[in-house]
Protein backbone atom coordinates (compact mmCIF):
# COMPACT_ATOMS: atom_id res chain seq x y z
CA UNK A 1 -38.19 -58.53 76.50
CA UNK A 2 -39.11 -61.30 73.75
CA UNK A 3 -37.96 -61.70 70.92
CA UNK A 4 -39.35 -62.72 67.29
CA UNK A 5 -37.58 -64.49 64.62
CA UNK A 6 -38.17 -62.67 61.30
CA UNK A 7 -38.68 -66.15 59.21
CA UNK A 8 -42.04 -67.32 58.20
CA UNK A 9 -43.31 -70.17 56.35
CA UNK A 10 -46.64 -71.35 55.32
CA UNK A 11 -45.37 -74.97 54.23
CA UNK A 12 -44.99 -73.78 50.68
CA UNK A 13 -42.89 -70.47 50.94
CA UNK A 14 -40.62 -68.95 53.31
CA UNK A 15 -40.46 -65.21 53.59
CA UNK A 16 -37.33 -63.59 55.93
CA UNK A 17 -37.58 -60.10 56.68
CA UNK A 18 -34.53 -58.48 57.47
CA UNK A 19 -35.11 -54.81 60.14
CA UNK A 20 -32.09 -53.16 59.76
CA UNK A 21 -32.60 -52.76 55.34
CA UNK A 22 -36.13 -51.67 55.53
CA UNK A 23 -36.64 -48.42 54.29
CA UNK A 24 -40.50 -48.20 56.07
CA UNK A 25 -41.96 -47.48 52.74
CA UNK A 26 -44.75 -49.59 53.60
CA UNK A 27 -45.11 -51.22 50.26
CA UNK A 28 -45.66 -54.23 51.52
CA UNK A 29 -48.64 -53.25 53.70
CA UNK A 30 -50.34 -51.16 51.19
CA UNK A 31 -49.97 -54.10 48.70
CA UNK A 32 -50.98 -57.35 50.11
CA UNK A 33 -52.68 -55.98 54.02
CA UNK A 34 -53.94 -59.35 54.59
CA UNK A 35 -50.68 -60.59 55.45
CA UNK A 36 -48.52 -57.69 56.16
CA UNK A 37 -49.94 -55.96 59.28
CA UNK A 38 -47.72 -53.25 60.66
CA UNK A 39 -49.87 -53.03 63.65
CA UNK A 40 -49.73 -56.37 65.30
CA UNK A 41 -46.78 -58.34 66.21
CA UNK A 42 -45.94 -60.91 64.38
CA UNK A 43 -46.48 -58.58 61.91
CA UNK A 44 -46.32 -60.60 59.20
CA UNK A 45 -49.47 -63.56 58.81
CA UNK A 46 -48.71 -65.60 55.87
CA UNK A 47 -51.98 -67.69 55.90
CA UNK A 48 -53.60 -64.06 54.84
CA UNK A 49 -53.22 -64.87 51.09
CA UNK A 50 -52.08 -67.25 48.33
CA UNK A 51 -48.35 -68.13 48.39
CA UNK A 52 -48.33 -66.78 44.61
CA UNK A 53 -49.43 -63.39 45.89
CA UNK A 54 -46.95 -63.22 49.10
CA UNK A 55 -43.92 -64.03 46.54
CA UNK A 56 -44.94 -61.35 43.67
CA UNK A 57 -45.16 -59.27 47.28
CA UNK A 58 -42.05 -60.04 48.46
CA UNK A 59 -40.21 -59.48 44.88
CA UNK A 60 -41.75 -55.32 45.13
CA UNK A 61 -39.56 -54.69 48.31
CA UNK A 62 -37.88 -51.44 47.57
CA UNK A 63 -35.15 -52.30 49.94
CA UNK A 64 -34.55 -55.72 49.74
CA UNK A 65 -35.63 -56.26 53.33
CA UNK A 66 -38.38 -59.17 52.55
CA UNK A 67 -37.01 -62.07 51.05
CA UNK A 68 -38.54 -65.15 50.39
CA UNK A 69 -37.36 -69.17 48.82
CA UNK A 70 -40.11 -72.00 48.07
CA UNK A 71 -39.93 -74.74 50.32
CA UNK A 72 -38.57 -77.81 48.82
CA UNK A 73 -39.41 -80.20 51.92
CA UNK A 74 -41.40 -80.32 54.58
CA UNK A 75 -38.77 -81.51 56.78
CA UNK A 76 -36.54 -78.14 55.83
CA UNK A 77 -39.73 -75.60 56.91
CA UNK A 78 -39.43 -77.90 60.31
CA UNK A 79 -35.51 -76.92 60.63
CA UNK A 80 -35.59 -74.10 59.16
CA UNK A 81 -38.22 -72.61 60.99
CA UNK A 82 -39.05 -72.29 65.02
């Protein structure tokens, strides 16, 4: 079975999401759809909306389970992220 990394970038932001804290509340879905789609894998399409709305996003996770840092470099989304 394959696996997926939970860490996305879109060259400005990354967002982690982290299984084992989310609480399924879906508030993430029901507040920014474009880019949190709980029925395709990867779930999570972060060219579906403006970094500045994926980050106010992020910040409403009741359980802490999305997280999410600016990129500072290029170089570090490249390392960072496979």
């Amino acid at each position: 079975m394959e696996t997926y990394k939970n860490v996305y970038s879109n060259g400005d932001v990354i967002v982690t999401y982290e299984p084992s804290r989310c609480i399924h509340a879906e508030a993430c879905a029901k507040g920014l759809s474009s880019v949190f789609k709980t029925s395709v894998i990867p779930w999570i399409d972060l060219d579906g909306a403006s970094t500045k709305k994926i980050i106010s996003q992020v910040k409403k996770c009741p359980s802490g389970a999305l997280a999410c840092s600016t990129v500072r470099t290029k170089e570090f989304v490249k390392d960072f992220v496979i």
